[in-house]
C-alpha atoms as a PDB file:
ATOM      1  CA  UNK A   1       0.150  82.975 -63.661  1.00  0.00           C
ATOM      2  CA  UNK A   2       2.384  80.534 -65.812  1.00  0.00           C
ATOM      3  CA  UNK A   3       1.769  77.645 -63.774  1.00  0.00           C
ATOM      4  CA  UNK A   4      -1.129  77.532 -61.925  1.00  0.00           C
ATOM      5  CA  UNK A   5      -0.627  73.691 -60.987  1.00  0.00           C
ATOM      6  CA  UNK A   6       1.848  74.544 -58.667  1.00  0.00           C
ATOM      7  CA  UNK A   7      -0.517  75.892 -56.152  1.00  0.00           C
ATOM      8  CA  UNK A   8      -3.868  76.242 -54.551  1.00  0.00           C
ATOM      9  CA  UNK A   9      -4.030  79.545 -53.315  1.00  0.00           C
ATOM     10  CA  UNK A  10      -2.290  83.022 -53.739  1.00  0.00           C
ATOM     11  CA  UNK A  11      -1.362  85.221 -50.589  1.00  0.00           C
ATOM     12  CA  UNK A  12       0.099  88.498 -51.974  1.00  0.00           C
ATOM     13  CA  UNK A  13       1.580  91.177 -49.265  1.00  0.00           C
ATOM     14  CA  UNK A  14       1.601  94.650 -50.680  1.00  0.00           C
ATOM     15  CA  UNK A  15       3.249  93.581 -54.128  1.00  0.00           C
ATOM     16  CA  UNK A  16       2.006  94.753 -57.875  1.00  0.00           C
ATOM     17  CA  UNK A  17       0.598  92.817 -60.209  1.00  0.00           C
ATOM     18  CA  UNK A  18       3.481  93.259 -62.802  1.00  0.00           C
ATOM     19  CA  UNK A  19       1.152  94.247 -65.722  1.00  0.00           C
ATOM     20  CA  UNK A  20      -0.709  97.279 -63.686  1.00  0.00           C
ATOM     21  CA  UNK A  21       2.205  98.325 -62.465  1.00  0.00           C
ATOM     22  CA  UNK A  22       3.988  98.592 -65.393  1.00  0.00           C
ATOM     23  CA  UNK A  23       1.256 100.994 -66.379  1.00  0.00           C
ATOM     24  CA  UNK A  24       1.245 102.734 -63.716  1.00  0.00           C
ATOM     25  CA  UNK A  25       5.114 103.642 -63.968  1.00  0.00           C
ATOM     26  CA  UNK A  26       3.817 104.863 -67.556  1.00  0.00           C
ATOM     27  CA  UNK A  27       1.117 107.113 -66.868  1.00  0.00           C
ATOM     28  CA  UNK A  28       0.564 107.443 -62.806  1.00  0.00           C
ATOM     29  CA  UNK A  29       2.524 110.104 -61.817  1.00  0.00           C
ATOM     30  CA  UNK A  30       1.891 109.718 -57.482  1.00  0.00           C
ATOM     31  CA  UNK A  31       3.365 106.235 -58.659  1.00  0.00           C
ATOM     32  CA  UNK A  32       5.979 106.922 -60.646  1.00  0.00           C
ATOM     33  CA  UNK A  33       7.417 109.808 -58.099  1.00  0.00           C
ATOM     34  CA  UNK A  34       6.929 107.085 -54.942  1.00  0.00           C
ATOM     35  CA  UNK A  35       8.790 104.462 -57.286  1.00  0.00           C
ATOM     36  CA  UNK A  36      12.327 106.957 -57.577  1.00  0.00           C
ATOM     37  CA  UNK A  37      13.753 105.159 -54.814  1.00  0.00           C
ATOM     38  CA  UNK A  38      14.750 102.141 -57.519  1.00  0.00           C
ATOM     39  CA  UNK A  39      16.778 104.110 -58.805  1.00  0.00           C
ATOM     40  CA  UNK A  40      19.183 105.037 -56.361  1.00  0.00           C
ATOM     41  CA  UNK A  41      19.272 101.112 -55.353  1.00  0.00           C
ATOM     42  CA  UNK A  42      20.379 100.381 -58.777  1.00  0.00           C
ATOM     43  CA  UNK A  43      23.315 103.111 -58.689  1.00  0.00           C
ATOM     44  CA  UNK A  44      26.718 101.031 -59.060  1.00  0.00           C
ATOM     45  CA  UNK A  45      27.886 102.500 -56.100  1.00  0.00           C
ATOM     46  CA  UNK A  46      24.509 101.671 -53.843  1.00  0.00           C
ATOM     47  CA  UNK A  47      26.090  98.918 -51.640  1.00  0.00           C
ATOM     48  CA  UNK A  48      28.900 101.812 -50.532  1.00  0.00           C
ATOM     49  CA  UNK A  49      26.148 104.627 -50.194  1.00  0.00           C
ATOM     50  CA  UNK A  50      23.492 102.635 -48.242  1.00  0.00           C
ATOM     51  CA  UNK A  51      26.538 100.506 -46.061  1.00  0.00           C
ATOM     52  CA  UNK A  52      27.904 103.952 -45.250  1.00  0.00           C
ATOM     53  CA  UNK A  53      27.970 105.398 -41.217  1.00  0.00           C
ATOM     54  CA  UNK A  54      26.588 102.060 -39.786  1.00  0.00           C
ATOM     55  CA  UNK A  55      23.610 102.378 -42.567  1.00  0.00           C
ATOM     56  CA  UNK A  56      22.216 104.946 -41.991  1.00  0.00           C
ATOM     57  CA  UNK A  57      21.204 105.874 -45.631  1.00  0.00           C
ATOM     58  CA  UNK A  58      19.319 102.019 -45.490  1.00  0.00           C
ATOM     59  CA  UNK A  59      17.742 102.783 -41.982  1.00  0.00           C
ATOM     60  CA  UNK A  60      16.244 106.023 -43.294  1.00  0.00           C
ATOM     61  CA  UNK A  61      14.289 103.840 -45.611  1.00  0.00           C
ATOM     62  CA  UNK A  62      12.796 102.218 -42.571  1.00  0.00           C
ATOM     63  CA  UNK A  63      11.618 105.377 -40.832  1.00  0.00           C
ATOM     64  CA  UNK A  64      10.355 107.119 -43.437  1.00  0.00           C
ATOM     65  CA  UNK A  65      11.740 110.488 -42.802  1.00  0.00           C
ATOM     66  CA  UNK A  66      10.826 110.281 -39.034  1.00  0.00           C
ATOM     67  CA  UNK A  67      13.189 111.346 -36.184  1.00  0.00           C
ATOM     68  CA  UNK A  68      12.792 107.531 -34.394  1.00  0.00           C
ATOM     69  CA  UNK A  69      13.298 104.295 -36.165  1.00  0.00           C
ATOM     70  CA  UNK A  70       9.563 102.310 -35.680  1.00  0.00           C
ATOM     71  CA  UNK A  71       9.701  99.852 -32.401  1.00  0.00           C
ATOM     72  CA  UNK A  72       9.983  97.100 -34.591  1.00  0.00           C
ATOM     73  CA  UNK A  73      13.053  97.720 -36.016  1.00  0.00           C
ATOM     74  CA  UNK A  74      15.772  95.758 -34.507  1.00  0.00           C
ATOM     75  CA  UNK A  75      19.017  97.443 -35.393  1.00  0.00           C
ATOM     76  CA  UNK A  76      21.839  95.019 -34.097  1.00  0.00           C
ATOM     77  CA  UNK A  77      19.566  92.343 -36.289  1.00  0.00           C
ATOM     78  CA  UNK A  78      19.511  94.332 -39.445  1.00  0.00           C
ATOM     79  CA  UNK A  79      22.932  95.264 -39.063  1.00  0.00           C
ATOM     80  CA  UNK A  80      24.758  91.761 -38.187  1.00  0.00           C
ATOM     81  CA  UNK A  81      22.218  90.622 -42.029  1.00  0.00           C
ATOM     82  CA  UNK A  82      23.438  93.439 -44.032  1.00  0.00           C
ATOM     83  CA  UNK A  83      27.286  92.895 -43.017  1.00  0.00           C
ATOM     84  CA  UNK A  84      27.292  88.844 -43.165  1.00  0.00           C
ATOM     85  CA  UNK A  85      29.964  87.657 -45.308  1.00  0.00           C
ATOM     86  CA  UNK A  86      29.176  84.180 -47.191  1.00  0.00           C
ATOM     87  CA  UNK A  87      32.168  82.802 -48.488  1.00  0.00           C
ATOM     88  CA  UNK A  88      29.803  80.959 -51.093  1.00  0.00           C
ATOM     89  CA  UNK A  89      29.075  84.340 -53.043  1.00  0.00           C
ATOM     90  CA  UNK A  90      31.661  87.128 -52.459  1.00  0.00           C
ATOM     91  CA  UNK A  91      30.720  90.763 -52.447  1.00  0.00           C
ATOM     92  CA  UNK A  92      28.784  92.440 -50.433  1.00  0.00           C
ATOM     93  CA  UNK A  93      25.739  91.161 -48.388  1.00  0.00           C
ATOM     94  CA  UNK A  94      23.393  94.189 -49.817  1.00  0.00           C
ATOM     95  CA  UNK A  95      23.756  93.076 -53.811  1.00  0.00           C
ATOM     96  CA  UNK A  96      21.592  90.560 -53.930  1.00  0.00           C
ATOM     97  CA  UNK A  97      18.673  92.348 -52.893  1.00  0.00           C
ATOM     98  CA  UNK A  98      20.136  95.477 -54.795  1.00  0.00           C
ATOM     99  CA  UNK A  99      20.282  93.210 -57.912  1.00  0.00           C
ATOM    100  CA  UNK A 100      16.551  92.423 -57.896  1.00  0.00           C
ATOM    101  CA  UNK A 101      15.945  96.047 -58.360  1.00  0.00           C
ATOM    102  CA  UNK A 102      18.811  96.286 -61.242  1.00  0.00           C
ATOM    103  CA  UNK A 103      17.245  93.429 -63.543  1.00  0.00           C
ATOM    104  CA  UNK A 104      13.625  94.413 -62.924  1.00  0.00           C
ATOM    105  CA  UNK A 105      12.126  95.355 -66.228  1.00  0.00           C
ATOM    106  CA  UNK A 106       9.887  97.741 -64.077  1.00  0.00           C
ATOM    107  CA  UNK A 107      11.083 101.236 -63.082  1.00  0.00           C
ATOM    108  CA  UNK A 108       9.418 104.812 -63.296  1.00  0.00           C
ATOM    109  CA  UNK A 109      10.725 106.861 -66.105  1.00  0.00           C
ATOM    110  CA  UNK A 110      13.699 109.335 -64.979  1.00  0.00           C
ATOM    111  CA  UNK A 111      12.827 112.799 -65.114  1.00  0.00           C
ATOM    112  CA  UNK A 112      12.101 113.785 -68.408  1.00  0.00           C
ATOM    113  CA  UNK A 113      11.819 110.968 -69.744  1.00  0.00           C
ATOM    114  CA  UNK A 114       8.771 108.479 -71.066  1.00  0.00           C
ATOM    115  CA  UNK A 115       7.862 105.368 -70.147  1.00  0.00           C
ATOM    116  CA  UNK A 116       5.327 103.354 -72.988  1.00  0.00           C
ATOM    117  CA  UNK A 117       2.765 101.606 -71.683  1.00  0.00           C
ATOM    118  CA  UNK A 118       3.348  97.254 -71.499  1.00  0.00           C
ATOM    119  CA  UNK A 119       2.286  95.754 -74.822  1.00  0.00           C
ATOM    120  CA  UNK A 120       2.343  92.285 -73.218  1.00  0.00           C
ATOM    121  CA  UNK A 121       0.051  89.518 -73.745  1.00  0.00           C
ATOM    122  CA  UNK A 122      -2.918  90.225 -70.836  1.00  0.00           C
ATOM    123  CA  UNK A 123      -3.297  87.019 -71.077  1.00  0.00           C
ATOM    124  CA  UNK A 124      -0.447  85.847 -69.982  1.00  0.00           C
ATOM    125  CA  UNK A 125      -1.009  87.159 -66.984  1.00  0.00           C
ATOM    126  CA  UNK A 126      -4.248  86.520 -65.385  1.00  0.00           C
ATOM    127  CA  UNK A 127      -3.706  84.290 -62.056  1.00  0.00           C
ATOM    128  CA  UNK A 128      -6.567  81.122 -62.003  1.00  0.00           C
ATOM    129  CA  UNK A 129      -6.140  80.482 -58.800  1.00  0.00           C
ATOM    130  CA  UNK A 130      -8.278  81.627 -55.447  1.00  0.00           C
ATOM    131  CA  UNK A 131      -5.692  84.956 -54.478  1.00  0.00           C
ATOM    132  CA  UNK A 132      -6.290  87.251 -51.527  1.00  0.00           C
ATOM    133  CA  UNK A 133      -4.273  90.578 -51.923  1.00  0.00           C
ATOM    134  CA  UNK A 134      -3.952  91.743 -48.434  1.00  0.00           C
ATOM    135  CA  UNK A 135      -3.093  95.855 -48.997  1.00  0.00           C
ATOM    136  CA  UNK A 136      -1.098  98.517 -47.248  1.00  0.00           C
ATOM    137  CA  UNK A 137      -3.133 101.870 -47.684  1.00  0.00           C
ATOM    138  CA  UNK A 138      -0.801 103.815 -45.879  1.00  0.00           C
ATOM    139  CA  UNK A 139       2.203 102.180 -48.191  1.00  0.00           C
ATOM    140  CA  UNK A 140       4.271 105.535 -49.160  1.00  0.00           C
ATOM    141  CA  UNK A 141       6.288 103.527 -52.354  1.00  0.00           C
ATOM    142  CA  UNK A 142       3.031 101.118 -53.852  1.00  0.00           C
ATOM    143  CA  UNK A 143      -0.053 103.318 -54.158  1.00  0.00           C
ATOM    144  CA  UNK A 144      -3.444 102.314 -54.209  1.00  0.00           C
ATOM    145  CA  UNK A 145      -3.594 102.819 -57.371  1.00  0.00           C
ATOM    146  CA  UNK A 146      -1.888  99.395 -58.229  1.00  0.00           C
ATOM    147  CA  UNK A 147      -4.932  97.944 -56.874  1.00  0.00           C
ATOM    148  CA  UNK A 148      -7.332  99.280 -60.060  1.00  0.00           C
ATOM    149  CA  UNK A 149      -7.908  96.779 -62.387  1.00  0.00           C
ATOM    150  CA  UNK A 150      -6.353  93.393 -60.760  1.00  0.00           C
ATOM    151  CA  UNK A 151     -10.009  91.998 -60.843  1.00  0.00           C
ATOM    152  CA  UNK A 152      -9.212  91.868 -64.788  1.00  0.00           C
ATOM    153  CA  UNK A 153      -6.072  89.710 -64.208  1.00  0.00           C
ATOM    154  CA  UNK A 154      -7.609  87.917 -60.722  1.00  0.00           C
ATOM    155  CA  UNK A 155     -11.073  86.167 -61.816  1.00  0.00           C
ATOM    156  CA  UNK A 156     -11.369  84.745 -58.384  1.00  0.00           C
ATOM    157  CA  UNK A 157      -9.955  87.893 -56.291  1.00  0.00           C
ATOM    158  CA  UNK A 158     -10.648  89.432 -52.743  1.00  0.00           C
ATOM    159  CA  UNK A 159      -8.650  92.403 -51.689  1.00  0.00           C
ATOM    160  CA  UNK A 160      -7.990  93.112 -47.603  1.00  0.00           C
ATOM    161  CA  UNK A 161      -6.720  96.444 -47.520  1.00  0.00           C
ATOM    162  CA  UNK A 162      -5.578  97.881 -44.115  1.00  0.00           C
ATOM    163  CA  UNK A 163      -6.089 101.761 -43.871  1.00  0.00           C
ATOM    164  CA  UNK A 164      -3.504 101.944 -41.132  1.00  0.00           C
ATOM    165  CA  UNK A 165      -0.661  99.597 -42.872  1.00  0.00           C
ATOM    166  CA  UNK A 166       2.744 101.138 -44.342  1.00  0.00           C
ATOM    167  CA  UNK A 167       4.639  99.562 -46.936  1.00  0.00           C
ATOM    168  CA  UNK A 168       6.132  97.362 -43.505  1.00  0.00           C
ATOM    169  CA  UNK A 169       2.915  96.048 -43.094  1.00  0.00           C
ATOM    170  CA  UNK A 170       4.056  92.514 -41.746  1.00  0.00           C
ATOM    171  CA  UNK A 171       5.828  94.040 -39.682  1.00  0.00           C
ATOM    172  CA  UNK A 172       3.224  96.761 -38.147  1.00  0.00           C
ATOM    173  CA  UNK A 173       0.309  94.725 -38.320  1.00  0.00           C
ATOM    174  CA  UNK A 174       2.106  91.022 -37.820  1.00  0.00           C
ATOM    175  CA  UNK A 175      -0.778  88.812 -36.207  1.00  0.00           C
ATOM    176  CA  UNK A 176      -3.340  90.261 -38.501  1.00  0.00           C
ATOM    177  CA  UNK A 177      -1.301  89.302 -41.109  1.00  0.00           C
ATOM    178  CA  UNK A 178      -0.758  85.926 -39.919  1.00  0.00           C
ATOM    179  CA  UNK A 179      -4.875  85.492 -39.322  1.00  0.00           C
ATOM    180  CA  UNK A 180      -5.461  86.636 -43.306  1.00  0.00           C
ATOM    181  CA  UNK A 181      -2.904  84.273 -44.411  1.00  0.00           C
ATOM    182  CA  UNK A 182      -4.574  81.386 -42.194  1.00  0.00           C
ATOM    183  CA  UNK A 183      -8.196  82.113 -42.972  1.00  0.00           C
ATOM    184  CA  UNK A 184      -7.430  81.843 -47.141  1.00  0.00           C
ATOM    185  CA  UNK A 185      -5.622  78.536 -46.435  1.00  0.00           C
ATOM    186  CA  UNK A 186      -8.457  77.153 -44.348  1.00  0.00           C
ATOM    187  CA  UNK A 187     -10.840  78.739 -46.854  1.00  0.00           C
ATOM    188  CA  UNK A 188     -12.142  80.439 -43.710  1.00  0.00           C
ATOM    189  CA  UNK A 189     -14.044  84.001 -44.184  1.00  0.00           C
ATOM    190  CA  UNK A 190     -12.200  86.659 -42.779  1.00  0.00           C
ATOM    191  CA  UNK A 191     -13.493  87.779 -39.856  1.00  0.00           C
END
């Protein structure tokens, strides 16, 4: 949005425009209960609780309350990632992913408590570029919901939702994926 210059084309994968979901953490409550989870990942103690018995709190985020992992999980991969050490920047592998969630401006309100709508400049958000917003309908944490209104902050806009998609969906649905992302850089129609 700041710097349209820099690109062409826009490819989003199952992620908010920043403006509609801040109003949806302030008045969508399906959104703000799926959007809880950010607050447990900013807990100080998070990197213990979700490195604790071989991750198995982090895992559970994976299956989705299911008895099985999905096939595409590959444990000994996940694992060996969220254990590296990097001598560069101490601490533990899981805070710098954690720490995206602890600076976001954007959370759901706590229980109880109120969240006021943005009062940000719309403008300074609309996106003047081509963007294809390719949708997970079956995403448990971003609701459809995010998906009302973008054509006010998208001019030139198509949305590809897939019914069958989770909030994994590169992972489920991996070579459609990769044929949506190819078709808007070719300028192809989807087919």
């Amino acid at each position: 949005a700041y710097h349209p210059e820099s690109i062409e084309r826009l490819v989003v994968i199952n992620s908010p425009h920043p403006y509609l979901f801040a109003g949806a953490l302030a008045t969508d409550a399906p959104q703000q209960a799926a959007s809880q989870y950010m607050h447990y990942l900013c807990a100080p103690q998070a990197e213990g609780l979700l490195s604790a018995n071989q991750f198995s709190k982090l895992e559970s985020f994976f299956a989705h309350g299911a008895a099985l992992l999905p096939a595409w999980f590959e444990r000994d991969f996940y694992h060996a990632a969220w254990s590296r050490e990097d001598p560069q920047f101490p601490g533990h592998a899981l805070t710098g992913g954690l720490n995206y969630y602890r600076v976001s401006p954007l959370k759901p309100p706590k229980t109880g408590d109120v969240r006021p709508l943005p009062t940000w400049d719309k403008a300074r958000f609309k996106v003047k570029v081509p963007t294809r917003v390719i949708w997970g309908m079956a995403d448990i944490a971003l609701q459809p919901v995010l998906l009302q209104g973008l054509e006010e902050f998208v001019p030139d806009l198509h949305i590809q939702p897939i019914a069958t998609a989770g909030h994994w969906l590169i992972h489920e649905h991996g070579e459609e994926i990769a044929r949506l992302i190819q078709s808007a850089q070719s300028h192809s129609p989807i087919k």
